[in-house]
N, C-alpha and C. Protein backbone atom coordinates (compact mmCIF):
# COMPACT_ATOMS: atom_id res chain seq x y z
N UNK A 1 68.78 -28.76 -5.74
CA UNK A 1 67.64 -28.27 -6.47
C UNK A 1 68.10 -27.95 -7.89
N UNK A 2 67.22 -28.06 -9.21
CA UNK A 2 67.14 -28.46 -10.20
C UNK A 2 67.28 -26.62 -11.07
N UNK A 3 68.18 -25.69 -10.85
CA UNK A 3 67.52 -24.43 -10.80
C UNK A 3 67.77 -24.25 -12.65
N UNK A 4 68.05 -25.15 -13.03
CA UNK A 4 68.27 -25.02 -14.61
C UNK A 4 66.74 -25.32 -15.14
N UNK A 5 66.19 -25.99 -14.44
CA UNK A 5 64.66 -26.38 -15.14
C UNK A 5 63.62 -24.73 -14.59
N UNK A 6 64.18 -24.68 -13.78
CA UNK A 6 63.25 -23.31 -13.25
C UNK A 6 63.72 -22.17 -14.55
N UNK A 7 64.98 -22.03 -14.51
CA UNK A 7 65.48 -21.07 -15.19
C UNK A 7 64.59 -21.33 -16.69
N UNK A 8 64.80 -22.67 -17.45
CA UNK A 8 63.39 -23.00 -18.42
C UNK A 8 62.38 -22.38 -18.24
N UNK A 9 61.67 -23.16 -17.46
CA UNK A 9 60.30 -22.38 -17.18
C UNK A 9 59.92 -21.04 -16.77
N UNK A 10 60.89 -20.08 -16.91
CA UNK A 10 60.74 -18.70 -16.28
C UNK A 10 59.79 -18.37 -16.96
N UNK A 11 59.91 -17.87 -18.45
CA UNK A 11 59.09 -17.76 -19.37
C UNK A 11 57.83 -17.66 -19.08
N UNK A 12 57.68 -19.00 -18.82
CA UNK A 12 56.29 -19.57 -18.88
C UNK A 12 55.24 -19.16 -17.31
N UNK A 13 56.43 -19.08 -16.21
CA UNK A 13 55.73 -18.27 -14.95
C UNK A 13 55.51 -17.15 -14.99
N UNK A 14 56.34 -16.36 -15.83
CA UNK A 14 56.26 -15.01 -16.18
C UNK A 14 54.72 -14.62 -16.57
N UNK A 15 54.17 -15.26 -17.57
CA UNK A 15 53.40 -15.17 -18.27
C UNK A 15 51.95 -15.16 -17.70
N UNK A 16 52.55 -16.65 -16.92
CA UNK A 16 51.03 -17.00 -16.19
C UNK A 16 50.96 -16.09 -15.19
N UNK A 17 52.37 -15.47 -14.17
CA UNK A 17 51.60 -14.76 -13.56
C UNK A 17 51.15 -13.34 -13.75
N UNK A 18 51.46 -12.88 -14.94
CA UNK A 18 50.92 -11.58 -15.67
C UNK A 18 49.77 -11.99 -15.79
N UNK A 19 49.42 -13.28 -16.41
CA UNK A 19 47.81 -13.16 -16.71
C UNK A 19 47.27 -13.70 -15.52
N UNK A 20 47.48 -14.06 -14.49
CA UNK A 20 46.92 -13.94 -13.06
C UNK A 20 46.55 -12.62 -12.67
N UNK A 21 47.29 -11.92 -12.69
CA UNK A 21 47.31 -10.63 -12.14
C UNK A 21 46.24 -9.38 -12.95
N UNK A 22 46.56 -9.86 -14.26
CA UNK A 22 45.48 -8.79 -14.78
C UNK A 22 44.06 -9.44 -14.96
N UNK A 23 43.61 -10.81 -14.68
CA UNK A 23 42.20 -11.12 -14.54
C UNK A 23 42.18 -10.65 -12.67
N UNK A 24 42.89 -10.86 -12.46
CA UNK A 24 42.53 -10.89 -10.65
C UNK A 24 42.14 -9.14 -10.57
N UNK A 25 42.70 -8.53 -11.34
CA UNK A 25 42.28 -7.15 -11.20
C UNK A 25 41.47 -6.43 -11.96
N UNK A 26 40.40 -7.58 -12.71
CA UNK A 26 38.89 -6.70 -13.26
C UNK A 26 37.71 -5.98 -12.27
N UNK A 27 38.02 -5.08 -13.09
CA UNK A 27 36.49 -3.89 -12.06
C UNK A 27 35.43 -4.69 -12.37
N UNK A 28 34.32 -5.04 -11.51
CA UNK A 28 32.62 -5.17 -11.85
C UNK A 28 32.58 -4.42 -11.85
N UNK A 29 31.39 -4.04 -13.07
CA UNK A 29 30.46 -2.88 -13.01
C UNK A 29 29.22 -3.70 -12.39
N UNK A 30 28.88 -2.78 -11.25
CA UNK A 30 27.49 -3.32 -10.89
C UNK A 30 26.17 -2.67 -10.54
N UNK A 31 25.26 -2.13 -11.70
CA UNK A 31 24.44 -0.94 -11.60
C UNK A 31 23.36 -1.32 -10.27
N UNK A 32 23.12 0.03 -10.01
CA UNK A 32 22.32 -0.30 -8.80
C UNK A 32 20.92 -0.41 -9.23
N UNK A 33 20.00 -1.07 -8.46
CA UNK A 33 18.44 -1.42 -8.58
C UNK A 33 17.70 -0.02 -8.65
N UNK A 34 16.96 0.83 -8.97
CA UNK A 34 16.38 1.77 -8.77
C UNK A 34 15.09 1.14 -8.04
N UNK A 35 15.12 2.48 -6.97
CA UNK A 35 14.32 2.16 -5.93
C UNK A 35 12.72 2.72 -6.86
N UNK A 36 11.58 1.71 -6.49
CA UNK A 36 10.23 1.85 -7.20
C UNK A 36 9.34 2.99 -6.22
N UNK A 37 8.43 3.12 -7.09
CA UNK A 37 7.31 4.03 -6.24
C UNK A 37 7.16 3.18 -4.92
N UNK A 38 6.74 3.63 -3.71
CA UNK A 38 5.68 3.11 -2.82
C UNK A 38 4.31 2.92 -3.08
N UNK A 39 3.30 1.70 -3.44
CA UNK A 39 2.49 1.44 -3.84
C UNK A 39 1.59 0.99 -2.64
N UNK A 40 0.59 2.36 -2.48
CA UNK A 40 -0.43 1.65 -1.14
C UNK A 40 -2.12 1.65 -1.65
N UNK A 41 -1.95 1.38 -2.97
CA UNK A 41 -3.20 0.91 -3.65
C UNK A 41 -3.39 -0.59 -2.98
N UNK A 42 -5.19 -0.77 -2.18
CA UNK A 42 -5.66 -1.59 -1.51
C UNK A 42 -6.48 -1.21 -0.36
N UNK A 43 -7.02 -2.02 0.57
CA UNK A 43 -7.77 -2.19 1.62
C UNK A 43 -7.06 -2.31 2.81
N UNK A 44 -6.50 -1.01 3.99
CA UNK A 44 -5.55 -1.18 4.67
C UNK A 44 -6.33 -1.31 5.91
N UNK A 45 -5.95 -2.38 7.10
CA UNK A 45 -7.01 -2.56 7.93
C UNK A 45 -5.60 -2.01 9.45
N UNK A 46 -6.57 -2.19 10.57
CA UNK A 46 -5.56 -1.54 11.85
C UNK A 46 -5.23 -2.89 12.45
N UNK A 47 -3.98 -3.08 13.01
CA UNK A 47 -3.28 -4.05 13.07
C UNK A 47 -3.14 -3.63 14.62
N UNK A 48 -2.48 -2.82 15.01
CA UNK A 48 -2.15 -1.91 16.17
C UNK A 48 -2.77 -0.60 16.34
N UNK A 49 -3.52 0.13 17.48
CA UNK A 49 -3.39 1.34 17.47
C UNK A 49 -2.99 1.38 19.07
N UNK A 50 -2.19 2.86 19.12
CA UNK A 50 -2.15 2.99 20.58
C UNK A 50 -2.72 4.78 20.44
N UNK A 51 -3.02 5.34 21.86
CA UNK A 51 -2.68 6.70 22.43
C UNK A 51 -2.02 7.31 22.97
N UNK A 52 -1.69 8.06 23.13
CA UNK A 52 -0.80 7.75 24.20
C UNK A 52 0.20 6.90 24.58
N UNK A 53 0.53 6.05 24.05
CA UNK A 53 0.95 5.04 24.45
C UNK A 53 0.28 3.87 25.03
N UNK A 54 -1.18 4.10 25.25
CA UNK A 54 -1.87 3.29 25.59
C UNK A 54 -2.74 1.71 24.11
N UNK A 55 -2.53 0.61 24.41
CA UNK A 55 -3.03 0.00 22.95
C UNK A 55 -4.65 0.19 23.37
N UNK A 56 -5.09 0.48 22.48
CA UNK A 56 -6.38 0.29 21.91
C UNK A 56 -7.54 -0.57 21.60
N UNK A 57 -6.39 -1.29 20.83
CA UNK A 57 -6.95 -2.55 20.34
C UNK A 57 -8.52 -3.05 21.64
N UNK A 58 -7.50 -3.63 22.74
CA UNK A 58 -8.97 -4.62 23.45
C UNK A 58 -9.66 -2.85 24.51
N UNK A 59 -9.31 -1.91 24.10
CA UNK A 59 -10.51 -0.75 24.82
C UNK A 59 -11.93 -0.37 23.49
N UNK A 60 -11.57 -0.54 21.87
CA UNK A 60 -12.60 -0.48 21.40
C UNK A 60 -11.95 -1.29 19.99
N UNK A 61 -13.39 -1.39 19.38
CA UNK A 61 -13.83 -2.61 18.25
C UNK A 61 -12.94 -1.54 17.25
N UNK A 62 -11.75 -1.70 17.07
CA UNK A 62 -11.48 -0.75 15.48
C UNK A 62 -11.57 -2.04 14.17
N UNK A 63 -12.11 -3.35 14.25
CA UNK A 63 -11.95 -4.10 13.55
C UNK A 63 -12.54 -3.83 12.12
N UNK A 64 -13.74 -3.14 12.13
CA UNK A 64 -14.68 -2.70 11.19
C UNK A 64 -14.12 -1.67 10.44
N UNK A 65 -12.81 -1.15 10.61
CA UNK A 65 -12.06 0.23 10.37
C UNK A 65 -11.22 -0.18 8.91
N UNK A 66 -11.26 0.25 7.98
CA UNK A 66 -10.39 0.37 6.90
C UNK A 66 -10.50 1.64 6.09
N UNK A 67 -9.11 1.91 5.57
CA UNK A 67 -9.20 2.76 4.27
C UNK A 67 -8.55 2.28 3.37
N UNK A 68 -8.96 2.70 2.30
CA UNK A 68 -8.82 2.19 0.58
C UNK A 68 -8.16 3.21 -0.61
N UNK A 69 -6.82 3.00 -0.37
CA UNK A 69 -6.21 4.20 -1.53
C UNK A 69 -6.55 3.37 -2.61
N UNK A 70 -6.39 4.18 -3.58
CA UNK A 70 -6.74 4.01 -5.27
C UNK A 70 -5.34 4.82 -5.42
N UNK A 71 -4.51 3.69 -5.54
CA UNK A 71 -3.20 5.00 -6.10
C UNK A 71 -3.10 5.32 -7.30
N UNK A 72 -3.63 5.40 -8.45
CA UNK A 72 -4.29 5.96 -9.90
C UNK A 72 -4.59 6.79 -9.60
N UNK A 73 -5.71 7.02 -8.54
CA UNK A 73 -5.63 8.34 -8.70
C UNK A 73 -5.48 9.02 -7.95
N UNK A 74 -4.70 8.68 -6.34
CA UNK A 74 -4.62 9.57 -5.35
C UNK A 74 -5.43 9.61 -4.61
N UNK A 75 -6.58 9.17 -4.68
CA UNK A 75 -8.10 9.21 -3.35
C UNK A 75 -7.60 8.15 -2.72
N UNK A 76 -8.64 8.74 -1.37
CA UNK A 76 -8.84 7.52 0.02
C UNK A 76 -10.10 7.51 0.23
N UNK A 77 -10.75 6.04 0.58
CA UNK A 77 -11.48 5.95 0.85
C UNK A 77 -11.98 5.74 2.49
N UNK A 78 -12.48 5.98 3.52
CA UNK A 78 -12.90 5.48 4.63
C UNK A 78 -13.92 4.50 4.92
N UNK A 79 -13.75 3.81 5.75
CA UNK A 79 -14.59 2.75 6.09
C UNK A 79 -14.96 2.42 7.63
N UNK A 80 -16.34 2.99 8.25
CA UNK A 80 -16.55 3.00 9.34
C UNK A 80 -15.08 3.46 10.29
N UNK A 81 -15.63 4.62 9.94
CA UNK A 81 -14.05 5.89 10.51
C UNK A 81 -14.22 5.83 11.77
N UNK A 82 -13.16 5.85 12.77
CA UNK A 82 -12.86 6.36 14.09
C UNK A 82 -11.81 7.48 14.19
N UNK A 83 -11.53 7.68 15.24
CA UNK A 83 -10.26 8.93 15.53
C UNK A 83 -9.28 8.74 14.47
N UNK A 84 -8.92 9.52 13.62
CA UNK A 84 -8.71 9.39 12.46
C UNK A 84 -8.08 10.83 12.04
N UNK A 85 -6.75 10.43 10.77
CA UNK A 85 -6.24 12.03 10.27
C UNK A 85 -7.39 13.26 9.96
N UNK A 86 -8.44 12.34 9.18
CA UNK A 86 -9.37 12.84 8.62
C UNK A 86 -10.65 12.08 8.84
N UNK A 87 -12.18 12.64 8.79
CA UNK A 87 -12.95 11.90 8.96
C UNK A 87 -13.85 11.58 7.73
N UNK A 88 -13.81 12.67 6.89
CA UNK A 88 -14.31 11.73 4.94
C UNK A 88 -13.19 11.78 4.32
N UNK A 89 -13.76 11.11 3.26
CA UNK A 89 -12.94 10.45 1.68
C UNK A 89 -12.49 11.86 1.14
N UNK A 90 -11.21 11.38 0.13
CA UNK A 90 -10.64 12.39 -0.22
C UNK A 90 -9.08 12.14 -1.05
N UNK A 91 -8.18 13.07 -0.97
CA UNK A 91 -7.01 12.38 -1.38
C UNK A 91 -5.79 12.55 -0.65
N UNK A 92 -5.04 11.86 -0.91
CA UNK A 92 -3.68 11.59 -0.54
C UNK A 92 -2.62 11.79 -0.89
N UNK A 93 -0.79 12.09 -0.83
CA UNK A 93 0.38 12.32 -1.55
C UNK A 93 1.36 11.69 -0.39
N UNK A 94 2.28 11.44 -1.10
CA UNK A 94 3.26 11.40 -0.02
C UNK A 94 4.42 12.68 -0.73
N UNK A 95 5.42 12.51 0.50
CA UNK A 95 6.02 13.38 0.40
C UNK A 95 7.15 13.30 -1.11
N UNK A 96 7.39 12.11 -1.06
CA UNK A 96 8.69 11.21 -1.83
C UNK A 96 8.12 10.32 -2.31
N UNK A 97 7.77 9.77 -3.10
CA UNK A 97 6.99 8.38 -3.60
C UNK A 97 7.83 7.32 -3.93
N UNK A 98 9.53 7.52 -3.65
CA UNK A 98 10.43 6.35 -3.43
C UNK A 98 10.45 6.03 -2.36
N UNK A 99 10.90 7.34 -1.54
CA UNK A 99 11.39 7.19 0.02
C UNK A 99 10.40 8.14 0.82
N UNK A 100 9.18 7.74 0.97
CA UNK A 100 8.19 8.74 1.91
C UNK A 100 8.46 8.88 3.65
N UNK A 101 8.72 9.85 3.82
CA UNK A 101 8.44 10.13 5.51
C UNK A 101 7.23 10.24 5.63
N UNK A 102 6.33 11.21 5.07
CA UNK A 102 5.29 12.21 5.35
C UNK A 102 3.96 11.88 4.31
N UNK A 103 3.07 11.24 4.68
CA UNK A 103 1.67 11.12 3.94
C UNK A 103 0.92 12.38 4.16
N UNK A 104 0.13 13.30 3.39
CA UNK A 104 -0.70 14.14 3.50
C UNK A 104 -1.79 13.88 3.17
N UNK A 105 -3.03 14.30 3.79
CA UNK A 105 -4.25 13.80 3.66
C UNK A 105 -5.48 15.26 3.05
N UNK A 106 -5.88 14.80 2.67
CA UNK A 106 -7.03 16.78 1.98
C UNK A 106 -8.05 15.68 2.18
N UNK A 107 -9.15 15.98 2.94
CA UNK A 107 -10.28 15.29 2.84
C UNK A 107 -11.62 16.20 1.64
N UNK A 108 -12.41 15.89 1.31
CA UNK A 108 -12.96 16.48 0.14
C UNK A 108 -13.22 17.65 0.88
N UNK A 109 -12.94 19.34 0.08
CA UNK A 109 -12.98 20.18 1.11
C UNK A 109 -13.05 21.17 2.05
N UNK A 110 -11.55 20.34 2.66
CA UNK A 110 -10.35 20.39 3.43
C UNK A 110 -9.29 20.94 3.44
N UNK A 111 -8.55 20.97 4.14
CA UNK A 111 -7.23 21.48 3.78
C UNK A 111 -5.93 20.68 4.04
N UNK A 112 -4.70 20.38 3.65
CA UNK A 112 -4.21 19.29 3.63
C UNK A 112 -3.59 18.66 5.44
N UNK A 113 -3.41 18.03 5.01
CA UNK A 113 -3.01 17.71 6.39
C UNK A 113 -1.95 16.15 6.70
N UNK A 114 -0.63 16.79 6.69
CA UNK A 114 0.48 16.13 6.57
C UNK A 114 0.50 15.20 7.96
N UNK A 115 1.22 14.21 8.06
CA UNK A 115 1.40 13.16 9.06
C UNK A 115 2.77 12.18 9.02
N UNK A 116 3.31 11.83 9.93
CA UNK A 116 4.67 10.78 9.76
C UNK A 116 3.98 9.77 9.60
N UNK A 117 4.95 9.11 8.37
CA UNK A 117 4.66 8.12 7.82
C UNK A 117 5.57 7.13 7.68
N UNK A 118 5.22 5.79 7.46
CA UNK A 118 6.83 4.33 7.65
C UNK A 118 6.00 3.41 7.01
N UNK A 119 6.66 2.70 6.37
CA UNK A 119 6.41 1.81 5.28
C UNK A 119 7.23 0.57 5.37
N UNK A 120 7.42 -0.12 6.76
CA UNK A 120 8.20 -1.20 6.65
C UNK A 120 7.81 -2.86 6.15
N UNK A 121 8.67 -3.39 5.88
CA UNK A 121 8.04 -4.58 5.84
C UNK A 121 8.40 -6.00 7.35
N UNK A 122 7.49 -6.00 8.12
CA UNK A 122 7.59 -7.15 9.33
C UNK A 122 6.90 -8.03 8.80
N UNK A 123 8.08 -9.01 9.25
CA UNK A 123 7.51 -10.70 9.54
C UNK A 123 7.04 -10.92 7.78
N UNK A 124 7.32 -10.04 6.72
CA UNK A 124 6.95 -10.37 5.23
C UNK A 124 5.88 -9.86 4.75
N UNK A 125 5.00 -9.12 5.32
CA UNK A 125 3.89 -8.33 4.76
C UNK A 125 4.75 -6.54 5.30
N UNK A 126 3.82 -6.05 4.28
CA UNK A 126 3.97 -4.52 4.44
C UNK A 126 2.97 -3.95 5.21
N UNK A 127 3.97 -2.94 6.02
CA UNK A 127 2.86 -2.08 7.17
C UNK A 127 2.70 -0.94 6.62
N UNK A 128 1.74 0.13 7.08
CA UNK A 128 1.80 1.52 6.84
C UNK A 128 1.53 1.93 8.62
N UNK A 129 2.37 2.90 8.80
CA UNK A 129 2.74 3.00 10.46
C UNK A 129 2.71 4.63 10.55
N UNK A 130 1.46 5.02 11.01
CA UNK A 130 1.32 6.57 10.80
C UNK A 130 0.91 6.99 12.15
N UNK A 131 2.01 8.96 12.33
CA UNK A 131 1.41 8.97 14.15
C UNK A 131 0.85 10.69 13.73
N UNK A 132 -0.36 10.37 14.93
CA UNK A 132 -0.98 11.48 14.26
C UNK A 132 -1.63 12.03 15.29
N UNK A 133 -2.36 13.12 15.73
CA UNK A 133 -3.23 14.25 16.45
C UNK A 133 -4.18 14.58 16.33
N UNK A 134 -5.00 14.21 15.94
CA UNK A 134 -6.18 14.74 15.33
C UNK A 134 -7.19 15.43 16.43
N UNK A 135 -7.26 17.05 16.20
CA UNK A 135 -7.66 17.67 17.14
C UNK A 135 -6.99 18.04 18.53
N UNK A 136 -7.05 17.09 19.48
CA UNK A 136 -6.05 17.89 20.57
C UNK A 136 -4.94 17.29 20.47
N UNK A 137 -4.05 18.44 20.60
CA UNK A 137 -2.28 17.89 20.27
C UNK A 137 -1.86 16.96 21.58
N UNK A 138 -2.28 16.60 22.60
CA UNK A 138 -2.19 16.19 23.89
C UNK A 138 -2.13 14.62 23.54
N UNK A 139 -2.71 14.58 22.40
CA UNK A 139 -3.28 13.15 22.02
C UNK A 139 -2.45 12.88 21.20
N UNK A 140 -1.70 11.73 20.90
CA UNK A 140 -0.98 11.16 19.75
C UNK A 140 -1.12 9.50 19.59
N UNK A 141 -1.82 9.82 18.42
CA UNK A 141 -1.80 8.41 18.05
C UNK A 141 -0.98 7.48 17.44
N UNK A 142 -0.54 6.18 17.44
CA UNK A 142 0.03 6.09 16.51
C UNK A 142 -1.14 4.37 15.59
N UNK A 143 -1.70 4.72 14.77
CA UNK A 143 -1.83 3.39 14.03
C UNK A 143 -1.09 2.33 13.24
N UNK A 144 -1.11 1.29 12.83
CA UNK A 144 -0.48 0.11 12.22
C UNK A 144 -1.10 -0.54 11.68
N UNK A 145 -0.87 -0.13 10.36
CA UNK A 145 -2.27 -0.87 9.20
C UNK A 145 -1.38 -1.75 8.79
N UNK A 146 -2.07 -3.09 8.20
CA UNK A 146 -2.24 -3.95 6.91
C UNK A 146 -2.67 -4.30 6.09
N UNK A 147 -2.12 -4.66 5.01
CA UNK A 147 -2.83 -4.33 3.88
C UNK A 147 -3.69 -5.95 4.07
N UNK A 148 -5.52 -5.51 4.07
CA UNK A 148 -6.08 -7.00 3.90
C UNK A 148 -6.22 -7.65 2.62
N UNK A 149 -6.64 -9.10 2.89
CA UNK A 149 -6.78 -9.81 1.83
C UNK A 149 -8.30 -9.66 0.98
């Protein structure tokens, strides 16, 4: 082996692998996304309801059922109401408006009236997934709105 040509080129390995070494070891900076409001301005219709654990859906017509936030300004609207947080129009908050657990409801009034709340997105549309009591605590509902077209 040729160790006089290596001994040449030391130099030159030297070099390259210094500058190997200090590109191989740049920090990214990589700022994170800030998480946006939750936006449930629209026409949210029932997708699922159960009682109990029982579904709903084929025991009565909730098809006719929607409510309508205006998130400008915080009101809800109802639309041919059934068992429900509330039974008139009124307004709304969540708890966190990045990361909400808890929707509260004040019907015009009223007095407020907080509820668990989930905001996932299945199958590519967004749900609003709220479980609630209204009147006897024995009863728990849970609904599964979408937002209609």
């Amino acid at each position: 082996m040729d160790y006089h040509f290596i001994g040449k080129k030391r130099p030159f390995l030297i070099i390259m692998l210094l500058a190997l070494m200090w590109t191989s070891c740049k920090i990214e900076q990589v700022a994170p996304v800030p998480e946006s409001n939750k936006d449930l301005t629209g026409t949210w219709k029932i997708l699922y309801a159960t009682r109990n654990g029982t579904n709903l859906i084929p025991l009565f017509d909730l098809s006719q059922f929607s409510i309508t936030f205006n998130g400008s300004a915080g009101t809800y609207t109802l639309n041919n109401p059934v068992p429900f947080i509330e039974l008139v129009n009124g307004k709304y908050s969540l708890d966190n408006p990045k990361y909400p657990f808890s929707i509260t409801f004040t019907a015009t009034g009223g007095q407020p009236v907080p509820t668990a709340f989930n905001y996932p997105i299945i199958d590519g549309s967004r749900q609003i997934i709220m479980t609630f009591s209204p009147g006897c605590p024995q009863n728990t509902y849970v609904f599964t709105l979408t937002r209609s077209n």
